[in-house]
N, C-alpha and C. Protein backbone atom coordinates (compact mmCIF):
# COMPACT_ATOMS: atom_id res chain seq x y z
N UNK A 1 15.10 25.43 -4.82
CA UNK A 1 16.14 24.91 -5.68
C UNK A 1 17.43 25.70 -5.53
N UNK A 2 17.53 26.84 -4.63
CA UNK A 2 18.94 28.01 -4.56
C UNK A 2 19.46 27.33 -3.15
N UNK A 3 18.82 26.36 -2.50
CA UNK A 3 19.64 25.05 -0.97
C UNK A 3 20.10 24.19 -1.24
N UNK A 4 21.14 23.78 -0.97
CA UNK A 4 21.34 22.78 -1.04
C UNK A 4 20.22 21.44 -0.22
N UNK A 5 20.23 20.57 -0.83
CA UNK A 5 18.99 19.42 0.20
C UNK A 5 19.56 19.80 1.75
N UNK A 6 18.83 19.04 2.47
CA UNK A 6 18.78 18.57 3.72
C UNK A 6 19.33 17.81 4.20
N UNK A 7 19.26 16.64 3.40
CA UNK A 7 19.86 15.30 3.28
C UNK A 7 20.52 14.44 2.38
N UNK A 8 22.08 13.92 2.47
CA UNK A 8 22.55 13.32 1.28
C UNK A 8 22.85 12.44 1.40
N UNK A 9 22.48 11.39 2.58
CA UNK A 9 22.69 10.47 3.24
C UNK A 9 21.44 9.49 3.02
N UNK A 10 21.45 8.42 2.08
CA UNK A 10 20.02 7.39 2.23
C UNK A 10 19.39 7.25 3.21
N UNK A 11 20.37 6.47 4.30
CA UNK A 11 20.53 6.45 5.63
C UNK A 11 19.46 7.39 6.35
N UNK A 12 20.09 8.32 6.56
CA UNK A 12 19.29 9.30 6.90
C UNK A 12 17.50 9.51 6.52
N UNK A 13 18.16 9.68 5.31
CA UNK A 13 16.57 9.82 4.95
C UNK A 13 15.58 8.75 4.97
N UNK A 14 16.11 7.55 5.28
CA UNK A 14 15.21 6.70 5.62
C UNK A 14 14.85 6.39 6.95
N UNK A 15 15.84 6.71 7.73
CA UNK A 15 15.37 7.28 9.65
C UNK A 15 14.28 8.53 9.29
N UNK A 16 14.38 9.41 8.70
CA UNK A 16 13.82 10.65 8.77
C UNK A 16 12.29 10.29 8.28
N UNK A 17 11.91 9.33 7.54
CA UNK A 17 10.91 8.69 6.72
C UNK A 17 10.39 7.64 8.21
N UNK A 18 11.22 6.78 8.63
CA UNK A 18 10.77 6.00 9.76
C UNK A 18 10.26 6.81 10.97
N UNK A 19 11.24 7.80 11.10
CA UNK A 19 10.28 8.13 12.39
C UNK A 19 9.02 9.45 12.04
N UNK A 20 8.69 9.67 10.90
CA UNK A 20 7.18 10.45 10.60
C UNK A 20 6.58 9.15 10.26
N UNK A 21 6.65 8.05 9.77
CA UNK A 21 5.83 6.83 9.41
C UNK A 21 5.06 6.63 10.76
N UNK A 22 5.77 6.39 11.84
CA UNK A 22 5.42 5.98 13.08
C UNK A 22 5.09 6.91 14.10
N UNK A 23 4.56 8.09 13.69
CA UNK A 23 4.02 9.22 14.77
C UNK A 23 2.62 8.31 14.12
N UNK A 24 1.65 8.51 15.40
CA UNK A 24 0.21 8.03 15.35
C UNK A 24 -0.22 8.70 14.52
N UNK A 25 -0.68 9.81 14.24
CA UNK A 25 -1.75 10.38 13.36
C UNK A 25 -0.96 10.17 11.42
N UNK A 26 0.31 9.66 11.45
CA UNK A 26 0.89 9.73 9.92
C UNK A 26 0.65 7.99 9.93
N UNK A 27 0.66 6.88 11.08
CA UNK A 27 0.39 6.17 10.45
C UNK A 27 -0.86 5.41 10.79
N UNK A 28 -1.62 5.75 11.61
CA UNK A 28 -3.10 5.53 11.38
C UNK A 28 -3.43 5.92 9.82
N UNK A 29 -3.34 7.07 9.49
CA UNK A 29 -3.78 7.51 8.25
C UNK A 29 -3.37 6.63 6.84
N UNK A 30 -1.98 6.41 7.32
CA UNK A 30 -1.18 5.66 6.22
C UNK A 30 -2.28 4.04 6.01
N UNK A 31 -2.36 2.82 7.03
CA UNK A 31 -3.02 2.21 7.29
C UNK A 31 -4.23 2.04 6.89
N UNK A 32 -4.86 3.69 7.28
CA UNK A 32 -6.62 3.50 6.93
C UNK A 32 -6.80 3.56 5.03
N UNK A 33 -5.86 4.24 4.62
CA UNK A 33 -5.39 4.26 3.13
C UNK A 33 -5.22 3.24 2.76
N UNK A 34 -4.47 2.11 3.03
CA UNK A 34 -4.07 1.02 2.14
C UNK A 34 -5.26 0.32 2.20
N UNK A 35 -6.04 0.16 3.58
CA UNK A 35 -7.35 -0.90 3.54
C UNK A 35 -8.43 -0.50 2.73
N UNK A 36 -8.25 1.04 2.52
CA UNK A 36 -9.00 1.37 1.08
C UNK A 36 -8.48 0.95 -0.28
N UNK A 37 -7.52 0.67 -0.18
CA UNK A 37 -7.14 0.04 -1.28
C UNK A 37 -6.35 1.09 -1.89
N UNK A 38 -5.48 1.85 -1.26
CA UNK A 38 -4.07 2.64 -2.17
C UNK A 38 -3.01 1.87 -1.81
N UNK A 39 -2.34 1.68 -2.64
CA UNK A 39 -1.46 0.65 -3.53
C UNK A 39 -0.21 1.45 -2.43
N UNK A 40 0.81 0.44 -2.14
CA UNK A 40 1.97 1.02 -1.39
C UNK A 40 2.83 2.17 -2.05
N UNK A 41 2.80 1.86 -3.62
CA UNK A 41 4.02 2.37 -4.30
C UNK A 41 3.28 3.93 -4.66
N UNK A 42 1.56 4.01 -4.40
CA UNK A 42 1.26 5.21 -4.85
C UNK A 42 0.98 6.35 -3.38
N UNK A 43 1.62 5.68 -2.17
CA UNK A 43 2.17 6.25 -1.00
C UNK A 43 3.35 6.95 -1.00
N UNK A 44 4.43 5.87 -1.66
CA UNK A 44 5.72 6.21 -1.84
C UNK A 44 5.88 7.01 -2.50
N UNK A 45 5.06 7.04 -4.13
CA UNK A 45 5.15 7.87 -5.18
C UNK A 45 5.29 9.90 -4.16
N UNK A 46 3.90 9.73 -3.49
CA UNK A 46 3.61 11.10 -2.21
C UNK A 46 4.12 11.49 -1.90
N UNK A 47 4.74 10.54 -0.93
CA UNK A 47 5.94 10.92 -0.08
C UNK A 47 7.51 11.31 -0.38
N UNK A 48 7.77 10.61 -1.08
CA UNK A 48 9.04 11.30 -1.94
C UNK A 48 8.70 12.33 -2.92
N UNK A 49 7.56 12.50 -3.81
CA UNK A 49 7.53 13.88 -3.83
C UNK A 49 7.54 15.32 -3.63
N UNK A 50 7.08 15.42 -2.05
CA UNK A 50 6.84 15.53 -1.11
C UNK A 50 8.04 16.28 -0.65
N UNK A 51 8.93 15.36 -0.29
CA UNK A 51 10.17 15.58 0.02
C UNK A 51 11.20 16.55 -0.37
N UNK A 52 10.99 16.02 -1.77
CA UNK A 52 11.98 16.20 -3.05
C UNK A 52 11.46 17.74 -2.77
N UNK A 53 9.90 17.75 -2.69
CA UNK A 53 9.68 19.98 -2.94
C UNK A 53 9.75 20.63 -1.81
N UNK A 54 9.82 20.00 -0.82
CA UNK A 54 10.34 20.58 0.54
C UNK A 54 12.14 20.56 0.59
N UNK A 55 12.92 20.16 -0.25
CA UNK A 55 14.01 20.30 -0.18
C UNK A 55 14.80 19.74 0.68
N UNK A 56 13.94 18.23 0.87
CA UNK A 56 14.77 17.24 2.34
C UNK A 56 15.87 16.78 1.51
N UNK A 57 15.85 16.31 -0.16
CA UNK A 57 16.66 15.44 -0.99
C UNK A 57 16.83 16.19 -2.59
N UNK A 58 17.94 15.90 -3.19
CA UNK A 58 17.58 15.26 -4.67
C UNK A 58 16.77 14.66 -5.40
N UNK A 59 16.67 14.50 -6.43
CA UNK A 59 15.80 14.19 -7.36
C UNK A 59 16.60 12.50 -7.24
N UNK A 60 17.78 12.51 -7.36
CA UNK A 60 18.67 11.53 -7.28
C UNK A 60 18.56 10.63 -6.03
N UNK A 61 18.60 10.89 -5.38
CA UNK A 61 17.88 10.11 -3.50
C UNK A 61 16.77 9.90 -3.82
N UNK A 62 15.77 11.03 -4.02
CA UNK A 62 14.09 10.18 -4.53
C UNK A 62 14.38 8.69 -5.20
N UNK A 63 14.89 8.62 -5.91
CA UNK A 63 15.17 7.57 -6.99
C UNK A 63 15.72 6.31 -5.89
N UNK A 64 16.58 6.76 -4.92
CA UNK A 64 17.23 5.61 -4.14
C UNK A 64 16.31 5.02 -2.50
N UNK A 65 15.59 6.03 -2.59
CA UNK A 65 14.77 6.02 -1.38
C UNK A 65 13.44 4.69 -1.44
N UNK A 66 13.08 4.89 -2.67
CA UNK A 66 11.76 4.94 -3.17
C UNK A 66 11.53 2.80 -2.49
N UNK A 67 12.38 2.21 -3.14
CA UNK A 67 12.18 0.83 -2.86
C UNK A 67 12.12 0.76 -1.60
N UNK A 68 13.16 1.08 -0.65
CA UNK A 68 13.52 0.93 0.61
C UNK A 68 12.40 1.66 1.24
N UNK A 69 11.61 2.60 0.62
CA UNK A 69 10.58 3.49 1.82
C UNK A 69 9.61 2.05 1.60
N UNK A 70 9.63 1.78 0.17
CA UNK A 70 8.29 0.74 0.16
C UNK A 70 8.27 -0.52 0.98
N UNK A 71 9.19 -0.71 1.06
CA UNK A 71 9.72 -1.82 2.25
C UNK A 71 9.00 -1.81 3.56
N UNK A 72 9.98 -0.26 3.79
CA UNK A 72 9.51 -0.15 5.43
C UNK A 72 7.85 0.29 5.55
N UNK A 73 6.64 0.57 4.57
CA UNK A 73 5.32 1.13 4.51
C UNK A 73 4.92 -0.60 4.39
N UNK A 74 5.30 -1.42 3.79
CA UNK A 74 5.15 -3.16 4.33
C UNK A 74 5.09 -3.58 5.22
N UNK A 75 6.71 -3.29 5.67
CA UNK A 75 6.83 -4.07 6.87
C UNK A 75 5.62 -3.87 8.28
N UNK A 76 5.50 -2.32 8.27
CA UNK A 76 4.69 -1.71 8.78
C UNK A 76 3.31 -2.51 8.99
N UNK A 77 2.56 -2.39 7.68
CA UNK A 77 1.35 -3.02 7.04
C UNK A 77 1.38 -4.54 7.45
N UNK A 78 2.47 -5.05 7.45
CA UNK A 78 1.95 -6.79 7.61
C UNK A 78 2.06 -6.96 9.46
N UNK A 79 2.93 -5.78 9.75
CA UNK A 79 3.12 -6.05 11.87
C UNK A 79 1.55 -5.43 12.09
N UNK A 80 1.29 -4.72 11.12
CA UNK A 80 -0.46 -4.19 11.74
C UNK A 80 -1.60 -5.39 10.73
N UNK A 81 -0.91 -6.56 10.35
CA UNK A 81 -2.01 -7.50 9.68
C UNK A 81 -3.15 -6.47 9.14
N UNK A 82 -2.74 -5.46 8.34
CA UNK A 82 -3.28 -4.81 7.06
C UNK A 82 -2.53 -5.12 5.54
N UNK A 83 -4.24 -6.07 4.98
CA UNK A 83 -3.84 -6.54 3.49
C UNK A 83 -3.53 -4.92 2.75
N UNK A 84 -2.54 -5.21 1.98
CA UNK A 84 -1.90 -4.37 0.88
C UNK A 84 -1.87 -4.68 -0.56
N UNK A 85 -1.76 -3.55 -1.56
CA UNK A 85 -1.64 -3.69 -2.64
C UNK A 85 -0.08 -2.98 -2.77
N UNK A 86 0.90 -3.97 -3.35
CA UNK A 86 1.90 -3.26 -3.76
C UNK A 86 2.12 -2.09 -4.70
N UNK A 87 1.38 -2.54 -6.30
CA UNK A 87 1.13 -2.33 -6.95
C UNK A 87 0.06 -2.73 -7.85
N UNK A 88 -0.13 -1.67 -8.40
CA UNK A 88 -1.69 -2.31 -9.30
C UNK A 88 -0.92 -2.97 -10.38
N UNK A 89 -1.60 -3.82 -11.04
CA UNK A 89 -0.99 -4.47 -12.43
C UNK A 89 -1.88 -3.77 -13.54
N UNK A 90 -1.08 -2.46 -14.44
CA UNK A 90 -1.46 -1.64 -15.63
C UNK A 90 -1.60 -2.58 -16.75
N UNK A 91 -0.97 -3.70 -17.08
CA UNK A 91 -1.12 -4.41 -17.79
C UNK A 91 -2.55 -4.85 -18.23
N UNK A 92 -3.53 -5.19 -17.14
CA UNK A 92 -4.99 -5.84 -17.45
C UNK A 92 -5.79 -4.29 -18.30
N UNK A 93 -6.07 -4.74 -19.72
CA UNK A 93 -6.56 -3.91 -20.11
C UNK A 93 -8.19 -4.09 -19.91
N UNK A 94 -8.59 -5.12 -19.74
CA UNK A 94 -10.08 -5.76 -19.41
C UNK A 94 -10.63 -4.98 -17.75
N UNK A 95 -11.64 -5.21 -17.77
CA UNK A 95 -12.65 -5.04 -16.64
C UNK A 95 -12.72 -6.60 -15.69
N UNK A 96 -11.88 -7.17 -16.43
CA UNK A 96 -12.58 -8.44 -15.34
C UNK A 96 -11.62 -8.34 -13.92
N UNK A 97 -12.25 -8.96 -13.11
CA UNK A 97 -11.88 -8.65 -11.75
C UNK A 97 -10.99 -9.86 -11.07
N UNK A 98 -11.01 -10.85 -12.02
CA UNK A 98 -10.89 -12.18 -11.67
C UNK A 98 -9.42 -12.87 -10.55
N UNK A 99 -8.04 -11.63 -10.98
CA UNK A 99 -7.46 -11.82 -9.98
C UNK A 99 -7.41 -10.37 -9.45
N UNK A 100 -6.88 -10.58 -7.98
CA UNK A 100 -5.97 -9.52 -7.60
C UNK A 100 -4.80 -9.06 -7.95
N UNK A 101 -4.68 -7.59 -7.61
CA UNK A 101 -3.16 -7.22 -7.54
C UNK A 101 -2.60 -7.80 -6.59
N UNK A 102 -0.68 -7.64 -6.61
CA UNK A 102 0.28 -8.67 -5.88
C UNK A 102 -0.79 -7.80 -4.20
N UNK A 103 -0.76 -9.26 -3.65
CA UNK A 103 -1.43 -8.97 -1.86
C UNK A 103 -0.29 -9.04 -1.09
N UNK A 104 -0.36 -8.69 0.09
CA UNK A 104 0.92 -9.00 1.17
C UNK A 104 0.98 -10.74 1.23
N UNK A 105 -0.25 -11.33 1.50
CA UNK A 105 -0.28 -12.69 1.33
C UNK A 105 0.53 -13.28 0.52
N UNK A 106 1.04 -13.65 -0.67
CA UNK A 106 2.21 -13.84 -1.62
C UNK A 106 3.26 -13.25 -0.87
N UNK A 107 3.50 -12.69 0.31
CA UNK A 107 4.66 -12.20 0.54
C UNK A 107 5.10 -12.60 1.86
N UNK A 108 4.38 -13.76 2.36
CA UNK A 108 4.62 -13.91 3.37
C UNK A 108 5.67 -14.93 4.03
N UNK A 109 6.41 -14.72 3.14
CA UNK A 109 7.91 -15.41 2.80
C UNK A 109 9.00 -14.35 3.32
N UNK A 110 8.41 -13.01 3.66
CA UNK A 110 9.26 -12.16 3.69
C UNK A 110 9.23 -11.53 5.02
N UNK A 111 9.88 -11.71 6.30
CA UNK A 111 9.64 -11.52 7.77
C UNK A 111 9.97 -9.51 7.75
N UNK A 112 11.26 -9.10 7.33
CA UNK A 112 11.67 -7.90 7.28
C UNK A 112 11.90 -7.55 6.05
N UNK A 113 11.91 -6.12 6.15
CA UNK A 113 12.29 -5.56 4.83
C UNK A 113 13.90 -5.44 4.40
N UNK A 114 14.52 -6.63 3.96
CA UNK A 114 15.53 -6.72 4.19
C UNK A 114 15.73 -7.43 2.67
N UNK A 115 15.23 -6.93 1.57
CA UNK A 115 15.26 -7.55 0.11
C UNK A 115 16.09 -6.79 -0.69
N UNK A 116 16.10 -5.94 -0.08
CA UNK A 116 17.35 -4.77 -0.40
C UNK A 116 18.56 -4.98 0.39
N UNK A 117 19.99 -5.41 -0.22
CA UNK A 117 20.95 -6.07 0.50
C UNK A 117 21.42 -4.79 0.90
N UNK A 118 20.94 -3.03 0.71
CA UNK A 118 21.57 -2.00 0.74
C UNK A 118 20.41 -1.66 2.13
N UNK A 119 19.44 -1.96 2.58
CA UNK A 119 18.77 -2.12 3.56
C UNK A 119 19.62 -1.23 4.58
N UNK A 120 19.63 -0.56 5.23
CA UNK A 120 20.32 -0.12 6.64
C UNK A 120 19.47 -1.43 7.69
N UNK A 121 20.88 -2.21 7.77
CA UNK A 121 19.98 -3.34 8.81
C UNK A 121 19.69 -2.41 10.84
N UNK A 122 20.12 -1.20 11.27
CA UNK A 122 19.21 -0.71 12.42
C UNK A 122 18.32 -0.31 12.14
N UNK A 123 18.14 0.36 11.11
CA UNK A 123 16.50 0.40 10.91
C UNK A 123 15.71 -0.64 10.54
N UNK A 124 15.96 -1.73 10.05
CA UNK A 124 15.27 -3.38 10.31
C UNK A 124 15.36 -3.51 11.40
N UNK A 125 15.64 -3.30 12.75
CA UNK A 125 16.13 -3.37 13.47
C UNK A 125 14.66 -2.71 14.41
N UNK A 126 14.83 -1.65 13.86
CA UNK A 126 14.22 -0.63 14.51
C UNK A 126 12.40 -1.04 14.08
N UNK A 127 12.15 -1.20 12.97
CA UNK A 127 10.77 -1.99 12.38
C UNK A 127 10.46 -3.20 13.08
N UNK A 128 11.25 -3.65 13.60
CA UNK A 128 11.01 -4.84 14.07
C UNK A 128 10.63 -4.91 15.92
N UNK A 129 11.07 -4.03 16.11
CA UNK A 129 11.00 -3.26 17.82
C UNK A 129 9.76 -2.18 17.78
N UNK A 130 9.05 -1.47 16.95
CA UNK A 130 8.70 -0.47 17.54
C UNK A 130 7.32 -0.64 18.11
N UNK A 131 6.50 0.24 18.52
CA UNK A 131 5.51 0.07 19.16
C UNK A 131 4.62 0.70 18.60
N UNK A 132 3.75 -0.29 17.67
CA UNK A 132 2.33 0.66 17.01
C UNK A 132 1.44 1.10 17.28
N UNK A 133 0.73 1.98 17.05
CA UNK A 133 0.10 2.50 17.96
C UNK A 133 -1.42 1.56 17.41
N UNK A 134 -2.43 1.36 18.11
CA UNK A 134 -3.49 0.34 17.41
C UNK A 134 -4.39 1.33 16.32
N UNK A 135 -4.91 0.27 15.83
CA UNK A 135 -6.03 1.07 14.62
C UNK A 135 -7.35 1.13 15.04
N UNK A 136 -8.08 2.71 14.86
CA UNK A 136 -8.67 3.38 14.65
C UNK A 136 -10.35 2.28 14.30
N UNK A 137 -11.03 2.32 14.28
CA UNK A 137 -12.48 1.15 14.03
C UNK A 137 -13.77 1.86 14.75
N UNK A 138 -14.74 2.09 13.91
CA UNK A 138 -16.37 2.39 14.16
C UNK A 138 -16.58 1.60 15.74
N UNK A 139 -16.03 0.43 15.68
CA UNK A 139 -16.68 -0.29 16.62
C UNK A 139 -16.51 -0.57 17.87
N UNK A 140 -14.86 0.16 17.52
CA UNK A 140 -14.09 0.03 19.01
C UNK A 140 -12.59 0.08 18.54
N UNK A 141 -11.84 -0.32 19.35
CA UNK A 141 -10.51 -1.02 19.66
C UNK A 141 -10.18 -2.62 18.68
N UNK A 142 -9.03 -1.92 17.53
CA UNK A 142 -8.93 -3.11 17.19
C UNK A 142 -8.29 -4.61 18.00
């Protein structure tokens, strides 16, 4: 807290977020997580914490990062056709199971992460070009 951040630039910090998303071993892992069923936003919640105590940002950038990281941990998730939970819905106080939380499926109206008109469109740019590395499976090669 006696540094100034790292980064004061959104921009930035959302290149800096894109390219650790897309090293193989951060997003195999990321991936094998959501198909267990962790919710995107409790990735994001991590990762900008994360951040914030390593001294990459503000408390104030956490706050601006947070939608736009969830975006690009989507966009990610639907180019690797891995179902997602955005968020859980806290609301159901019951046990019944009867629906799901929001799925990527309901979202498939949405090609890029580009719902944020504050979006840095090269890094849509860049999500849309990159090269994933494949997923990880008992059985083989997905």
């Amino acid at each position: 807290f006696e540094k100034p951040p790292q980064y004061t630039d959104r921009t930035e910090v959302l290149e800096n977020y894109f390219e650790m998303l897309t090293e193989e071993e951060t997003y195999l892992s990321i991936m094998d997580s959501l198909e267990e069923g962790v919710t995107v936003m409790e990735i994001v919640q991590v990762l900008i914490f994360q951040g914030f105590q390593d001294g990459l940002f503000n408390p104030d950038m956490m706050l601006l990062v947070a939608e736009p990281l969830a975006y690009m941990i989507a966009a990610l998730a639907e180019r690797a056709d891995v179902d997602f939970i955005i968020m859980d819905d806290d609301d159901d106080d019951d046990d019944s199971s009867e629906e799901l939380p929001v799925l990527n499926k309901k979202l498939k109206t949405i090609e890029k992460p580009q719902m944020d008109d504050d979006f840095p469109q090269e890094l849509a740019t860049k999500i849309d070009k990159v090269e994933l590395p494949k997923q990880r499976s008992l059985l083989g090669e997905k």
